[in-house]
C-alpha atoms as a PDB file:
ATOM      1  CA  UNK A   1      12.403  28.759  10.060  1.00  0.00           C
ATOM      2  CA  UNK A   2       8.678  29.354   8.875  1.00  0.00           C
ATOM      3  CA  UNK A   3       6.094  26.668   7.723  1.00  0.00           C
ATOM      4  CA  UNK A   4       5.642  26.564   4.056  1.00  0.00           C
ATOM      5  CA  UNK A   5       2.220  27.593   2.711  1.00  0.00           C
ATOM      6  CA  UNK A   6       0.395  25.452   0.707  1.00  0.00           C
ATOM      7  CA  UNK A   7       0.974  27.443  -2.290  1.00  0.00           C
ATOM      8  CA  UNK A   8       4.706  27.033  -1.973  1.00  0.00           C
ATOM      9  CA  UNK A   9       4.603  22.769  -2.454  1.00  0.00           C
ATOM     10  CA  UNK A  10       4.042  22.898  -6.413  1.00  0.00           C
ATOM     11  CA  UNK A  11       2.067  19.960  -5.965  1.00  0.00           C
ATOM     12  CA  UNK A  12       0.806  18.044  -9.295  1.00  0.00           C
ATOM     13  CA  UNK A  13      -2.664  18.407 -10.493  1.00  0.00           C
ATOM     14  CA  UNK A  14      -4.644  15.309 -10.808  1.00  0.00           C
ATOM     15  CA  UNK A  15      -3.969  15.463 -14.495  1.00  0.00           C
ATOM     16  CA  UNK A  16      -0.358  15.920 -13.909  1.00  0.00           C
ATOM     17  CA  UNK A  17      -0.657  13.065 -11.338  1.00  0.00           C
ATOM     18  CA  UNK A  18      -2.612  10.401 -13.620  1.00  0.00           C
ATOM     19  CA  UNK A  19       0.626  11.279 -16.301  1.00  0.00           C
ATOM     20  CA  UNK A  20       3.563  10.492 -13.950  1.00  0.00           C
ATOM     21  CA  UNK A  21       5.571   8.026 -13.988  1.00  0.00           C
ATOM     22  CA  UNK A  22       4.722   5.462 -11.241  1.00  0.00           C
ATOM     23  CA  UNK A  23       6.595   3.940  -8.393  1.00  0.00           C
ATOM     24  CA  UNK A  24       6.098  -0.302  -9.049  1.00  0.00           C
ATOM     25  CA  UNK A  25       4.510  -0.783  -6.113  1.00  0.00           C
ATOM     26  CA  UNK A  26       0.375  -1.859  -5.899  1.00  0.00           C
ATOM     27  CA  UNK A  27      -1.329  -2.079  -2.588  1.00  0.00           C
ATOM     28  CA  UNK A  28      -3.909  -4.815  -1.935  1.00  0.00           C
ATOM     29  CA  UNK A  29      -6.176  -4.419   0.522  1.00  0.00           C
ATOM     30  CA  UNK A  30      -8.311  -7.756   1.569  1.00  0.00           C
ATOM     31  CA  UNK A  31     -11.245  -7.228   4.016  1.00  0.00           C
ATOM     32  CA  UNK A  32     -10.188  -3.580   6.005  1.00  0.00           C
ATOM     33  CA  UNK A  33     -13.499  -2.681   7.987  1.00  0.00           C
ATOM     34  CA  UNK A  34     -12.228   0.883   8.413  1.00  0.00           C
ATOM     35  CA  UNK A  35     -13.309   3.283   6.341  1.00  0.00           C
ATOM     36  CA  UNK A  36     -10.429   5.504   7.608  1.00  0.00           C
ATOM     37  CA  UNK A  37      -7.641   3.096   7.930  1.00  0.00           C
ATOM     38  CA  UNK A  38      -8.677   2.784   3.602  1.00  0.00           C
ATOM     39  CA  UNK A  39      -8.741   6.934   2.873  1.00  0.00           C
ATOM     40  CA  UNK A  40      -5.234   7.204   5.072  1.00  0.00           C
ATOM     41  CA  UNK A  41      -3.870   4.478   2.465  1.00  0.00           C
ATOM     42  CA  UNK A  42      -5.421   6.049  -0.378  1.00  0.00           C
ATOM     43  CA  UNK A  43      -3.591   9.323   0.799  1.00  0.00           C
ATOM     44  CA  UNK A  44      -0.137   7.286   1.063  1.00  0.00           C
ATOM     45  CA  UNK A  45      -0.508   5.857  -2.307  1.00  0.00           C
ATOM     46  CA  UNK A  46      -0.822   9.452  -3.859  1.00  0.00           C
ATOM     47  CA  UNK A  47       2.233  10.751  -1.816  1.00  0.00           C
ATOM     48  CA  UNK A  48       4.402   8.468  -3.140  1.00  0.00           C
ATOM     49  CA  UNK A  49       2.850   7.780  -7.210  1.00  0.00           C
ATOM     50  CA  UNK A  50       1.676   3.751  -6.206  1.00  0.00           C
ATOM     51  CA  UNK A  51       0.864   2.614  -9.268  1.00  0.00           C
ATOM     52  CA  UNK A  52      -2.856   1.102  -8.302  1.00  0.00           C
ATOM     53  CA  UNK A  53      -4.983  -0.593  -4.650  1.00  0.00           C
ATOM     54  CA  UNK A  54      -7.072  -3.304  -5.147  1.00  0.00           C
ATOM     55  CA  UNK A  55      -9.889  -3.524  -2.632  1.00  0.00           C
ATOM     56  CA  UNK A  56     -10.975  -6.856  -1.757  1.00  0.00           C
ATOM     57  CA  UNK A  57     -13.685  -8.538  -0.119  1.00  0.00           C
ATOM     58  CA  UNK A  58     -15.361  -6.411   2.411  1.00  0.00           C
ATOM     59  CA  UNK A  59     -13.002  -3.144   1.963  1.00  0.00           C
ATOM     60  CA  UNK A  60     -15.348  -0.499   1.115  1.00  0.00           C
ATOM     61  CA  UNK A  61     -14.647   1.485  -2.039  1.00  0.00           C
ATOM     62  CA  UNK A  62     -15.095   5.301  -2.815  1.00  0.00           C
ATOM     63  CA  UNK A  63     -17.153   7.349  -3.176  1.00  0.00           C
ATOM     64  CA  UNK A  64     -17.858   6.950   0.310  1.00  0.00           C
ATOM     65  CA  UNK A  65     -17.954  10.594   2.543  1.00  0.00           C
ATOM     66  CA  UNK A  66     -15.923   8.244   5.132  1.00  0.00           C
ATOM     67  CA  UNK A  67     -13.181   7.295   3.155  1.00  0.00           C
ATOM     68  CA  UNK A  68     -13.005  10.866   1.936  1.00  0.00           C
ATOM     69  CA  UNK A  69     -12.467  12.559   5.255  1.00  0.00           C
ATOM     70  CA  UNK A  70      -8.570  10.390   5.498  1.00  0.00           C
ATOM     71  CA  UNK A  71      -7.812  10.289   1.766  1.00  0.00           C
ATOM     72  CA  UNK A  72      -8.612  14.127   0.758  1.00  0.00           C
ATOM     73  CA  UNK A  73      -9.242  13.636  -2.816  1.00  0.00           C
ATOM     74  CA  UNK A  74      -6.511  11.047  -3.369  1.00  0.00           C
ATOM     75  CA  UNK A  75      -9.070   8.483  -4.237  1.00  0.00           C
ATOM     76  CA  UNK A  76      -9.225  10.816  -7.730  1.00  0.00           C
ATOM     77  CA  UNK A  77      -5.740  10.457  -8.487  1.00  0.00           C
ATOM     78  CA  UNK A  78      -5.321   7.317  -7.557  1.00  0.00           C
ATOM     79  CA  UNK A  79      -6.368   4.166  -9.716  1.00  0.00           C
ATOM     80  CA  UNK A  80      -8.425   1.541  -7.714  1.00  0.00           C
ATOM     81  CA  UNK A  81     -10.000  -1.018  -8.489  1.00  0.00           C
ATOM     82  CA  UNK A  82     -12.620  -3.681  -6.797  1.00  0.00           C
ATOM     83  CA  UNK A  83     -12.609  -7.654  -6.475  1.00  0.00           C
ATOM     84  CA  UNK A  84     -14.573  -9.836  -4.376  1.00  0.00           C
ATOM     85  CA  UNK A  85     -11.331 -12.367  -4.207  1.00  0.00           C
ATOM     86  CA  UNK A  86      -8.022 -11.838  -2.793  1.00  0.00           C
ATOM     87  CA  UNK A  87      -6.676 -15.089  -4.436  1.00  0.00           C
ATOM     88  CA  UNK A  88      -7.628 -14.405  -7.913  1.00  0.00           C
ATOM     89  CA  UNK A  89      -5.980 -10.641  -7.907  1.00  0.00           C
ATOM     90  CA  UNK A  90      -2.807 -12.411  -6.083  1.00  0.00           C
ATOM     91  CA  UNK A  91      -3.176 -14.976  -8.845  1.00  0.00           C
ATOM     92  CA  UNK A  92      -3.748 -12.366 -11.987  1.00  0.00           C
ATOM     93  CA  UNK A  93      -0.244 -10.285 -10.371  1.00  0.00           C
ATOM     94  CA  UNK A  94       1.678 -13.628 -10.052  1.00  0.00           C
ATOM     95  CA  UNK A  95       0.952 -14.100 -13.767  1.00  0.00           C
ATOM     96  CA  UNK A  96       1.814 -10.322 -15.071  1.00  0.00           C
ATOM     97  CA  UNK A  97       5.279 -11.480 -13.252  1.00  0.00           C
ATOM     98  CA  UNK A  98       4.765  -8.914 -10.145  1.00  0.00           C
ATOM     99  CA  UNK A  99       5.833 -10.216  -7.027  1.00  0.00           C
ATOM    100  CA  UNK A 100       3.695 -10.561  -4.109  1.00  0.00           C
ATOM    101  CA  UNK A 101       4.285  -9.808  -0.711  1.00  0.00           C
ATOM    102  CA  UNK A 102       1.976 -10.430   2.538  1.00  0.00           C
ATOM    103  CA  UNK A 103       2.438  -7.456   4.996  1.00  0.00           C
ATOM    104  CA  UNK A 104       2.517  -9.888   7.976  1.00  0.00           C
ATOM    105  CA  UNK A 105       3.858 -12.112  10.791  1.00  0.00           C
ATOM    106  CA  UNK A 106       5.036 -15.598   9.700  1.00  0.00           C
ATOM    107  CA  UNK A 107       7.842 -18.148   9.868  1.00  0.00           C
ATOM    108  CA  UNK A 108      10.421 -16.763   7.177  1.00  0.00           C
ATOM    109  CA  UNK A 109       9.310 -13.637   7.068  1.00  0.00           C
ATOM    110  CA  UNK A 110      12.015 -10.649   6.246  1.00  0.00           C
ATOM    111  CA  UNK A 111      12.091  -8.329   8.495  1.00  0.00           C
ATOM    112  CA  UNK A 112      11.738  -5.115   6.639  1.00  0.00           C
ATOM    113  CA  UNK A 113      15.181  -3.711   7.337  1.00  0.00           C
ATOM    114  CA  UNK A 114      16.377  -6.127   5.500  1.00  0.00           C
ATOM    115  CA  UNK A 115      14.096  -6.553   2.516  1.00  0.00           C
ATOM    116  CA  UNK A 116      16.606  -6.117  -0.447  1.00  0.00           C
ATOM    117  CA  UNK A 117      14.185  -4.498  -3.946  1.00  0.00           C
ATOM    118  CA  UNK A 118      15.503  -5.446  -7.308  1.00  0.00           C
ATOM    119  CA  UNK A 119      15.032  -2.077  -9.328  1.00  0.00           C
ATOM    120  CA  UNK A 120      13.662  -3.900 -12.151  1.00  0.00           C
ATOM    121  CA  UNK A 121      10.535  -5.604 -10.582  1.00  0.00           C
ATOM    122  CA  UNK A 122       7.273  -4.951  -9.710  1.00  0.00           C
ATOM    123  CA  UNK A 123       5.964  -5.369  -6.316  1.00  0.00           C
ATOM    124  CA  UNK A 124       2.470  -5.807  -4.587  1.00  0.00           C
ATOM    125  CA  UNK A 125       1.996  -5.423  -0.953  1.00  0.00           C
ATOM    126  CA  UNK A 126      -0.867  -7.078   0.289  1.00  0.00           C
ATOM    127  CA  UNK A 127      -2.505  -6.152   3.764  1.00  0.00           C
ATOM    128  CA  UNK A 128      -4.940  -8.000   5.655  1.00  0.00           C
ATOM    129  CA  UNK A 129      -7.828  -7.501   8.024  1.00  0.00           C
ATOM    130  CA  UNK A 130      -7.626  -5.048  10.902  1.00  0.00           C
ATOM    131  CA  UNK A 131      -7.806  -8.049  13.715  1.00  0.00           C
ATOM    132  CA  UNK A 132      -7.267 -11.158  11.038  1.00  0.00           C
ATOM    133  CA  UNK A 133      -4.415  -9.872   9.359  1.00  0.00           C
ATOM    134  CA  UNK A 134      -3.565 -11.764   5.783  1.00  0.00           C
ATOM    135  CA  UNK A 135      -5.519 -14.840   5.589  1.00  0.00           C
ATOM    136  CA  UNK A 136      -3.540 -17.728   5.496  1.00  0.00           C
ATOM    137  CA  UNK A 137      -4.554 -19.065   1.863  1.00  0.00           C
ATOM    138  CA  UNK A 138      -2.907 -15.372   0.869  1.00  0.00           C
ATOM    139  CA  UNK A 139       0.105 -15.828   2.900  1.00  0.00           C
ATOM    140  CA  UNK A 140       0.463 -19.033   0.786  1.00  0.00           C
ATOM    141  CA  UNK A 141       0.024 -17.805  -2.324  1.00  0.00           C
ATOM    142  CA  UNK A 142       2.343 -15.018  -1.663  1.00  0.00           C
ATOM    143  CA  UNK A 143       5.992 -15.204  -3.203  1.00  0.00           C
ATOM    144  CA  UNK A 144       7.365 -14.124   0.404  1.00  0.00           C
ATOM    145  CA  UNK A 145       6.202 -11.872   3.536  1.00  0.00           C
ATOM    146  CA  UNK A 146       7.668  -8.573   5.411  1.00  0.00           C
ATOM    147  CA  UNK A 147       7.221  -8.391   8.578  1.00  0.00           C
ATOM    148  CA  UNK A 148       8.118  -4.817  10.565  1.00  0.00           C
ATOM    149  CA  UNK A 149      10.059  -5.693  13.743  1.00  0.00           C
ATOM    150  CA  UNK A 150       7.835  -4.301  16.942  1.00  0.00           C
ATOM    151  CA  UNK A 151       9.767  -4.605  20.357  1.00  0.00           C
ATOM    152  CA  UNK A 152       6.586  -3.840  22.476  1.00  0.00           C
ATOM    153  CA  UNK A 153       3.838  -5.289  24.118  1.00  0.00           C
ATOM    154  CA  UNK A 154       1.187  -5.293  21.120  1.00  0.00           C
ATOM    155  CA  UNK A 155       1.350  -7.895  18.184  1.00  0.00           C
ATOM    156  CA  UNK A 156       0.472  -6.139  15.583  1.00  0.00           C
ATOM    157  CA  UNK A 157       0.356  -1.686  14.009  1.00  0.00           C
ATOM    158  CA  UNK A 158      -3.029   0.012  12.190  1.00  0.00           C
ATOM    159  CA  UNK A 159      -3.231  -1.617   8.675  1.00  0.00           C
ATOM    160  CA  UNK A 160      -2.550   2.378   7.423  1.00  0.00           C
ATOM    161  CA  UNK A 161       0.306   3.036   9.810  1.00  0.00           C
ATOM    162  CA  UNK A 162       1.908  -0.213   8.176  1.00  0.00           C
ATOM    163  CA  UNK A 163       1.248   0.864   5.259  1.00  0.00           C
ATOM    164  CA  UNK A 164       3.102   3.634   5.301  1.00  0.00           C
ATOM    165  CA  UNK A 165       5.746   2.409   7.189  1.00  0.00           C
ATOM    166  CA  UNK A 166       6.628  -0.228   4.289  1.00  0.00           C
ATOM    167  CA  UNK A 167       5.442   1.892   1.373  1.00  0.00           C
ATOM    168  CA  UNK A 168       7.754   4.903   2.505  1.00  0.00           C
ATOM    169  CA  UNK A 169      10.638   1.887   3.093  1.00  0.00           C
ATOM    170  CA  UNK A 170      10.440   0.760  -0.146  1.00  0.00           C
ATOM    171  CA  UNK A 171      10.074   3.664  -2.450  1.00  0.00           C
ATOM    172  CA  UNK A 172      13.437   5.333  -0.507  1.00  0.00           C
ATOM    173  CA  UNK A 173      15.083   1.517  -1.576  1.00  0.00           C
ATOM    174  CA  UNK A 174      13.950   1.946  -5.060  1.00  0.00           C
ATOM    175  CA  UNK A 175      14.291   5.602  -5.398  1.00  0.00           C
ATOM    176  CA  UNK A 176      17.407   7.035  -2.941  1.00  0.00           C
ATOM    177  CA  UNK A 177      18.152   9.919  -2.979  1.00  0.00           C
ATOM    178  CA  UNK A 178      14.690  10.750  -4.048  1.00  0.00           C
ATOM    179  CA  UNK A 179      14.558  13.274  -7.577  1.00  0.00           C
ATOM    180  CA  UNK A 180      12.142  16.138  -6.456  1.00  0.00           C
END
């Protein structure tokens, strides 16, 4: 066995990026303080062609040399935008028909196991503060919530290890087997 080089990946270009195809699935981001935990989900959202992130609220947007040193040029390829108000980008989704899911801990919550996708809808994940989680007036906005079981001691994962814990569950739902 020997590691492949860089060189070996045929990895898009950002201009062969910006023209593929998306996955349906946008990441909203409400109030993460850290600059990292934003760059690693940045970096997520290229691997796996999300369609766009929101930042909301306090989440810092690029450029920023912080967010840089997680996302490694993914905040090029991947389209962003800014709002000040969770509620009104969960509202604006709800009425372009996507559906909107809090990343979080409440009663009926599916676990994510068990989270069936319909191929022919759009989803939007939305994530909440690092200690906070989804505020409340999200959650109830939201069309439904995943929650991803956790059988230890601590309540809750890193916003960007969640991240990619649901984003990697739900493109291999919408995509398996995966077309490379």
């Amino acid at each position: 066995m020997r590691k492949l080089e860089n060189s070996e990946l045929d990895r898009k270009s950002v201009e062969d990026f910006k023209q593929s195809e998306k996955t349906p699935l946008i990441l909203v981001l409400d109030d993460i303080r850290s600059l990292h935990n934003i760059g690693s989900v940045f970096r997520t959202a290229d691997a796996f062609l999300i369609e766009k992130i929101y930042l909301c609220g306090i989440t810092a947007t690029p450029p920023n040399k912080e967010i840089h040193k997680t996302a490694l040029g993914a905040t090029e390829t991947v389209c962003w935008e800014h709002h000040e108000n969770v509620l009104e980008v969960i509202h604006s989704l709800k009425k372009d028909n996507v559906l909107t899911l809090a990343i979080e801990q409440v009663e009926s919550a599916i676990f994510l196991q068990n989270f069936k996708v319909e191929k022919d809808k759009k989803y939007a994940l939305i994530f909440g503060n690092e200690v906070y989680g989804v505020s409340q007036e999200a959650v109830a906005l939201c069309d439904g919530s995943i929650e991803i079981p956790q059988l230890g001691t601590k309540h809750s994962l890193n916003i960007s290890v969640s991240a990619g814990i649901v984003v990697w569950d739900l493109f291999q739902k919408m995509n398996w087997p995966v077309k490379i």
